[in-house]
Structures are given as structure tokens and as C-alpha cells.
Protein backbone atom coordinates (compact mmCIF):
# COMPACT_ATOMS: atom_id res chain seq x y z
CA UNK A 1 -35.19 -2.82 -61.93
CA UNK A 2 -35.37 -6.68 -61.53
CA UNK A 3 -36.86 -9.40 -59.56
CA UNK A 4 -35.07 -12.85 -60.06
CA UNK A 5 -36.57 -15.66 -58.30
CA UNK A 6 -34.71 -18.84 -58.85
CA UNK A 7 -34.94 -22.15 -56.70
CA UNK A 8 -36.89 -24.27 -57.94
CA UNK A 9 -36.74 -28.01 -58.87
CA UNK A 10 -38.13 -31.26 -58.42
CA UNK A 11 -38.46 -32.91 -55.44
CA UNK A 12 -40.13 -35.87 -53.92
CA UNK A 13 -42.50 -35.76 -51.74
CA UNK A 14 -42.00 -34.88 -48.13
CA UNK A 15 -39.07 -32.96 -49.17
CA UNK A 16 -37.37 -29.68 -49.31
CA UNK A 17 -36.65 -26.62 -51.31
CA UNK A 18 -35.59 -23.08 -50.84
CA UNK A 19 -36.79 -19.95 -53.28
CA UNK A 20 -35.25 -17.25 -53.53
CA UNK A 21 -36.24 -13.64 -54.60
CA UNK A 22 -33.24 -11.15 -55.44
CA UNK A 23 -33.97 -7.46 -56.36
CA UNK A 24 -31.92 -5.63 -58.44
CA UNK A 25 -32.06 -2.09 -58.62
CA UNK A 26 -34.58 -0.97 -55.56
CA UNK A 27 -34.15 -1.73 -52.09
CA UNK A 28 -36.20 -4.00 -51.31
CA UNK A 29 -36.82 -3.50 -47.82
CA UNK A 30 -39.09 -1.11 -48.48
CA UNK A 31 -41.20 -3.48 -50.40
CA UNK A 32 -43.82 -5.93 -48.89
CA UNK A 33 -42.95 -9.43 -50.63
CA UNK A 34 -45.61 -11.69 -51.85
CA UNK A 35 -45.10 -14.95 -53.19
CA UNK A 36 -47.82 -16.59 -55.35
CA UNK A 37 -47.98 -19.99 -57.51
CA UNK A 38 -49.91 -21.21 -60.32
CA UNK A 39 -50.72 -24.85 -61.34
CA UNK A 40 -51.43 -25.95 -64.81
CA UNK A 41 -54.89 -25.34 -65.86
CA UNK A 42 -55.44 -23.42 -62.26
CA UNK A 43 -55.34 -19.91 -61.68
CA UNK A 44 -52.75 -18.01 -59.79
CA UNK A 45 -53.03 -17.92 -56.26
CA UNK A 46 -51.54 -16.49 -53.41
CA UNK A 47 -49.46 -18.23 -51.51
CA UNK A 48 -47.52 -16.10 -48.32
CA UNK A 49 -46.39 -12.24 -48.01
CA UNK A 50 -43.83 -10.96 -45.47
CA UNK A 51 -44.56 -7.16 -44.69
CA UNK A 52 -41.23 -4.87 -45.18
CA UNK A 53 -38.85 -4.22 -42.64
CA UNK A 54 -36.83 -6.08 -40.36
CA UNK A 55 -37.05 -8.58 -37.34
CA UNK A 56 -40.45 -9.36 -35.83
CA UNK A 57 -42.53 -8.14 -39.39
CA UNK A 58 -45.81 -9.74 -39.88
CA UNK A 59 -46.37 -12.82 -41.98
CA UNK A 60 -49.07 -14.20 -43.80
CA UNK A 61 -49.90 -18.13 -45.26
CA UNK A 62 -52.55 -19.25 -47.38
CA UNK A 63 -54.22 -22.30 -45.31
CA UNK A 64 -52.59 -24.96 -47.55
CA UNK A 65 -49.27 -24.40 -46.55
CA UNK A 66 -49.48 -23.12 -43.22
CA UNK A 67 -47.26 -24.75 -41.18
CA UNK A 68 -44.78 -26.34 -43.99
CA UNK A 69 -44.34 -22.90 -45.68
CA UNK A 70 -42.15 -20.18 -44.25
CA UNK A 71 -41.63 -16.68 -45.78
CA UNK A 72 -38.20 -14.59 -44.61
CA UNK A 73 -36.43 -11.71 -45.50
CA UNK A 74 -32.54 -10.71 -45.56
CA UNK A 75 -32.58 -6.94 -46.04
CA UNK A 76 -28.81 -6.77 -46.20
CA UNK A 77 -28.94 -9.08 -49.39
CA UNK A 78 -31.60 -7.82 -50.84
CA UNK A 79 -33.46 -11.15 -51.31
CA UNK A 80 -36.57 -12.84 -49.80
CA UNK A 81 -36.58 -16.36 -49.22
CA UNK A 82 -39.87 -18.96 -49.25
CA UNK A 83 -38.71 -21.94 -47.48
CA UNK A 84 -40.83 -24.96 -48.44
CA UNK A 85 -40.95 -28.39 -45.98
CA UNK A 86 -43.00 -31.14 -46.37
CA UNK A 87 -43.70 -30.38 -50.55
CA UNK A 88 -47.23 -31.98 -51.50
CA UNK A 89 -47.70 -33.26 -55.16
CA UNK A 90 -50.33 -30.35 -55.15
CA UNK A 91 -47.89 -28.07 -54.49
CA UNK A 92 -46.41 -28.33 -57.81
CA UNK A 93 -46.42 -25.18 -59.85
CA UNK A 94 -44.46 -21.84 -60.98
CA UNK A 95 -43.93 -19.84 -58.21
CA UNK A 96 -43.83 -16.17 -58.58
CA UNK A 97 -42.30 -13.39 -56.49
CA UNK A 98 -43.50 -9.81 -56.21
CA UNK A 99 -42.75 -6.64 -54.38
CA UNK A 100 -45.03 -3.72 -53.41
CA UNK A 101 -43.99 -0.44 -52.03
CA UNK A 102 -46.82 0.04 -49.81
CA UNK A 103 -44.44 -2.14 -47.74
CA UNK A 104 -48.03 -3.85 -46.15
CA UNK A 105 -48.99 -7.04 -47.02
CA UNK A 106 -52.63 -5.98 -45.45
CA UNK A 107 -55.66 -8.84 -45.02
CA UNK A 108 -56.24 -8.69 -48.92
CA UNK A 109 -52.48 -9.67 -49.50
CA UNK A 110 -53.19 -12.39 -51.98
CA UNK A 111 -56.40 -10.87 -54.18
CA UNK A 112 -54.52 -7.65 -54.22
CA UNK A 113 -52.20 -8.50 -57.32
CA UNK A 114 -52.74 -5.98 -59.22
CA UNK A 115 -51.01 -3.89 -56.84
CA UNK A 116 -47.99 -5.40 -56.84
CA UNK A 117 -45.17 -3.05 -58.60
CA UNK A 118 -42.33 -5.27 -59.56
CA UNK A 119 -42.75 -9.44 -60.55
CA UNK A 120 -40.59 -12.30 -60.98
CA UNK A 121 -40.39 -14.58 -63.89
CA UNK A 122 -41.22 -17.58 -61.92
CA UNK A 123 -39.19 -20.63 -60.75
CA UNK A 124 -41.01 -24.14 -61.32
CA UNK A 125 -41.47 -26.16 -58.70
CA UNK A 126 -42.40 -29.81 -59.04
CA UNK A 127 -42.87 -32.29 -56.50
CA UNK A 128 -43.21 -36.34 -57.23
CA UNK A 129 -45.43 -38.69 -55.53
């Protein structure tokens, strides 16, 4: 049982990059998805969480990348994807996948980590000014 996120780069900024979250293993369909990131010297925080299922599931961004950020799922490959436009230098940091089989992100999505059953190893992401 595996979660493989892989992705991540550097990038200038106003630019692009796609994460990806492959499970290995479990279905992960049944799993809500959370992604999360953590910044040197900050603490982890959460960062967008797609609910399981297919079309039309519900969605959820922290405030800072609302907008640029957009969380997707491809049932039939097993993977979740975080699509990330318009990269900020403070966007810089690991990024972190990780699936819970409540299959509900739920309003406490990103406190809630300790509920998470399965992680990634984390894919840095680093964006220059």
C-alpha cells in the first residue's frame, strides 16, 4: 500500500506545475484526497482536499491558493492531480499527498491530519522570484 506523489520542480514565478498522487495497492476512489505543504521553518498546512467519488465531488482550497490551485481526480488511474497556476515564491515547499477512507473531506479537512490513513513522501516544489 503506497502513495507516490511526484511533480514537483522549480519554477519561476507566474508559472506552472502539475502534482501528481498515484496509489498503489487500494482504490483510491474510495479515499478523500488531501494535499498539504510545508515550508522551511513553517509548519504543515493544508492546502486543498477533493472528496471521493466521481464527477461533480466537492472541493476545498485554503484561501491562499484559491483561485490558482485546482484539485482533480482520475479514478480510472488511480491518481489525484493538484494543478498549480500562477506559483508564488511563498508557495515554495514539500507538498504532501494523503488519502482517507472516510471518503469526506468535511469543514475540518486541513486540521484533521491525523486522520488521514495513507501519506506521500512529498514532492518539492520551488518557485523563483
Amino acid at each position: 500500500v503506497q502513495l507516490q506523489a511526484s511533480g514537483g520542480g522549480l519554477v519561476m514565478a507566474g508559472g506552472s506545475l502539475r502534482l501528481s498522487c498515484a496509489a498503489s495497492g487500494f482504490t483510491l476512489a474510495r479515499y478523500a484526497i488531501g494535499w498539504f505543504r510545508q515550508a522551511p521553518g513553517r509548519e504543515r498546512e493544508g492546502v486543498s482536499c477533493i472528496n471521493s467519488g466521481g464527477v461533480g465531488v466537492s472541493k476545498y482550497y485554503a484561501d491562499s491558493v484559491k483561485g490558482r490551485f485546482t484539485v482533480l481526480r482520475d479514478n480510472a488511474e488511480n491518481t489525484a492531480y493538484l494543478h498549480l497556476n500562477d506559483l508564488k515564491f511563498e508557495d515554495t515547499a514539500v507538498y504532501y499527498c494523503a488519502a482517507d477512507d472516510d471518503g469526506v473531506c468535511g469543514s475540518s479537512w486541513s486540521q484533521k491530519t491525523h486522520e488521514y490513513d495513507y501519506w506521500g513522501q512529498g514532492t518539492l516544489v520551488t518557485v523563483s522570484s
